[in-house]
C-alpha atoms as a PDB file:
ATOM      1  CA  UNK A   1      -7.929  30.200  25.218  1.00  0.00           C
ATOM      2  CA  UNK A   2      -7.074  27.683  22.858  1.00  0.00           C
ATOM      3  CA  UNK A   3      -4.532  24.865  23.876  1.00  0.00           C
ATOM      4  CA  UNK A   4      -0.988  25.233  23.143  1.00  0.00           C
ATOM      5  CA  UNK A   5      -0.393  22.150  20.209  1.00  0.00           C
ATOM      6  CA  UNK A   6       2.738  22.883  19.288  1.00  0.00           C
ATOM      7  CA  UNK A   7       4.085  22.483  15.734  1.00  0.00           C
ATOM      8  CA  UNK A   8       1.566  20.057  14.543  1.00  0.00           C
ATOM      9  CA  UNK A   9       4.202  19.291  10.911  1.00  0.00           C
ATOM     10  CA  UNK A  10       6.863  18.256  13.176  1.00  0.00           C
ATOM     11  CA  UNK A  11       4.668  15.443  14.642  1.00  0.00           C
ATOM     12  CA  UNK A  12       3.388  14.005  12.498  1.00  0.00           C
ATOM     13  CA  UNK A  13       5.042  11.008  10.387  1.00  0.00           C
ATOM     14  CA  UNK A  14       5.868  11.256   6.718  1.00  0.00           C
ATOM     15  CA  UNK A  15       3.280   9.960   4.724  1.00  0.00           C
ATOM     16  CA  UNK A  16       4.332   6.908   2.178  1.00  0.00           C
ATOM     17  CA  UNK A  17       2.468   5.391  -0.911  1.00  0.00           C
ATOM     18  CA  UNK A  18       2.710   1.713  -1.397  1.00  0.00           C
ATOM     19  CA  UNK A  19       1.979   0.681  -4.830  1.00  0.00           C
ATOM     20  CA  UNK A  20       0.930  -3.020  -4.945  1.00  0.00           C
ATOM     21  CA  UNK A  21      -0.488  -5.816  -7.609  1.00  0.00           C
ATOM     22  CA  UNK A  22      -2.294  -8.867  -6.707  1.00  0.00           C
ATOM     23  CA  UNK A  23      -2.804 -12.038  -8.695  1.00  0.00           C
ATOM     24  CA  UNK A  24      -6.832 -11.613  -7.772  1.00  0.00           C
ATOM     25  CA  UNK A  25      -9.605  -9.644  -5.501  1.00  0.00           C
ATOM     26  CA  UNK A  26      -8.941 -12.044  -3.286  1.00  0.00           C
ATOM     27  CA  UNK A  27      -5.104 -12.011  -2.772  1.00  0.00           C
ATOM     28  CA  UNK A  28      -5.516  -7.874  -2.459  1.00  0.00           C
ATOM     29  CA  UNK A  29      -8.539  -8.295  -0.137  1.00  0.00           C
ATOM     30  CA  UNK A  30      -6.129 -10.633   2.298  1.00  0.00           C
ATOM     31  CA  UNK A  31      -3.313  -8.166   1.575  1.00  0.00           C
ATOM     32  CA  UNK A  32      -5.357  -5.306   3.108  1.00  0.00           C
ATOM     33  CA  UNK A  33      -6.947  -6.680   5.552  1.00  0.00           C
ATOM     34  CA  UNK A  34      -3.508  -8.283   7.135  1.00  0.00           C
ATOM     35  CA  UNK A  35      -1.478  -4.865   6.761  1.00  0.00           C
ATOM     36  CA  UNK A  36      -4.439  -2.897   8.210  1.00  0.00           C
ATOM     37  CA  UNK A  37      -4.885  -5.524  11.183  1.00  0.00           C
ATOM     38  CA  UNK A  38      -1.492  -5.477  12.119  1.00  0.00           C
ATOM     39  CA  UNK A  39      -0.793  -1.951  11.560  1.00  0.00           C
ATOM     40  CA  UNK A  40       1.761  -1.402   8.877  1.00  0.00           C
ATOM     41  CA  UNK A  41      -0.633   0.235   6.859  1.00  0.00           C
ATOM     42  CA  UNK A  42      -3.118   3.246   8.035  1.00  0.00           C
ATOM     43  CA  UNK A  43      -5.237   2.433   4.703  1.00  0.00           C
ATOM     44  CA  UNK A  44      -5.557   0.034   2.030  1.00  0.00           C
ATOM     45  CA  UNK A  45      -7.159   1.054  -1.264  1.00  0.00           C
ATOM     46  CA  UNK A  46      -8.120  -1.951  -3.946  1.00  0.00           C
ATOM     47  CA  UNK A  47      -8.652  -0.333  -7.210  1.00  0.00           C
ATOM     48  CA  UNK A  48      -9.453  -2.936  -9.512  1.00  0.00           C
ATOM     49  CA  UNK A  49      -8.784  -5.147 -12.423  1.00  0.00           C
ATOM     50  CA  UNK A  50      -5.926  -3.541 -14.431  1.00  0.00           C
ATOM     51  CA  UNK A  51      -3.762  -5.389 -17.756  1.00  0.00           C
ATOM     52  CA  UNK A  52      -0.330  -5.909 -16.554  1.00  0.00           C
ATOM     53  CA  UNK A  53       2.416  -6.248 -19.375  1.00  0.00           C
ATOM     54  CA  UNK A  54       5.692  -6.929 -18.269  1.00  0.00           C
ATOM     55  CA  UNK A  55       8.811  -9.480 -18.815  1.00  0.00           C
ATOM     56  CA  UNK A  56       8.882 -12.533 -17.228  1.00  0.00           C
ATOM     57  CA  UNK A  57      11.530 -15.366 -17.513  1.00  0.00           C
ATOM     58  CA  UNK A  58      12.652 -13.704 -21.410  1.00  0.00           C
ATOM     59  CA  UNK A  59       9.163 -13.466 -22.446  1.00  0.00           C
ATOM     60  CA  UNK A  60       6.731 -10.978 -23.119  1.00  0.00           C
ATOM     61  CA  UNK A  61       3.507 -11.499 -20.998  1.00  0.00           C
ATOM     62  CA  UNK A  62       0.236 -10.324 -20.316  1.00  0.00           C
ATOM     63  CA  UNK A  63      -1.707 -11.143 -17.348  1.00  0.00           C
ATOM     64  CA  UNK A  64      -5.026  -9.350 -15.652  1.00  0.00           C
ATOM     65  CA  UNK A  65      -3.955  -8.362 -11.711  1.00  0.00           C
ATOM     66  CA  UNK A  66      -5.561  -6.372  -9.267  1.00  0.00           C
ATOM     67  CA  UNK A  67      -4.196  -2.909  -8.237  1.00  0.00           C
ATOM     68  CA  UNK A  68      -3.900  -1.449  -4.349  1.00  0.00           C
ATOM     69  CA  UNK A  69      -2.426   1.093  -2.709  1.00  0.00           C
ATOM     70  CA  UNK A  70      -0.929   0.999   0.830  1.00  0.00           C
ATOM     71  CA  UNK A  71      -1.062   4.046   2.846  1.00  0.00           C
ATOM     72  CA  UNK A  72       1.539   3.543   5.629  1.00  0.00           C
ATOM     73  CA  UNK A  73       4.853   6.060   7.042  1.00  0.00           C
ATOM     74  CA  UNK A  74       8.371   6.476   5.715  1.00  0.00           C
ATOM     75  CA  UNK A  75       9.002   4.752   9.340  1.00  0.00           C
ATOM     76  CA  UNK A  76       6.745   2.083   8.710  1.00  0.00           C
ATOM     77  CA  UNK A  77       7.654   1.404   4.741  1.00  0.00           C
ATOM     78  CA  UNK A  78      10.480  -1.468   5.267  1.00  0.00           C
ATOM     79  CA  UNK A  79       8.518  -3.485   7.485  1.00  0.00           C
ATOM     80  CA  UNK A  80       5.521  -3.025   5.210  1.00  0.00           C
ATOM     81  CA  UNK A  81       7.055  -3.992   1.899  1.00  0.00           C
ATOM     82  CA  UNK A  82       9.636  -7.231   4.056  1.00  0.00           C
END
């Protein structure tokens, strides 16, 4: 007899996508590893080097940054991203 789990989808929390940019490896690396460690985030993934061009201050720039994503809750996402 298998055990009674109820209705699993109710119980479990709605998964949310974080979509972060670092100045370096090591900014996303310490951006992980504190959002991991304390739990606001079930996963961090660092993707890489990726060419950022955006407005800054009036001006067109271009900068290299490093991409992550932050695997955390719909509960969780406001404290994540304070």
């Amino acid at each position: 007899m298998k055990p009674d789990t109820g209705n699993l989808n109710s119980e479990l929390p709605s998964p949310c996508l974080v979509y972060v940019t670092a100045k370096d490896s090591g900014e996303a690396k310490l951006i992980a590893r504190t959002v991991v460690t304390e739990r606001l985030a079930a996963c961090a993934n660092i993707l890489g080097s990726i060419e950022s061009v955006y407005w800054w201050e009036g001006k067109r720039c271009e900068d290299t940054e490093v991409a992550l994503f932050l695997k955390t809750s719909k509960v969780r996402k406001n404290e994540l991203i304070a």
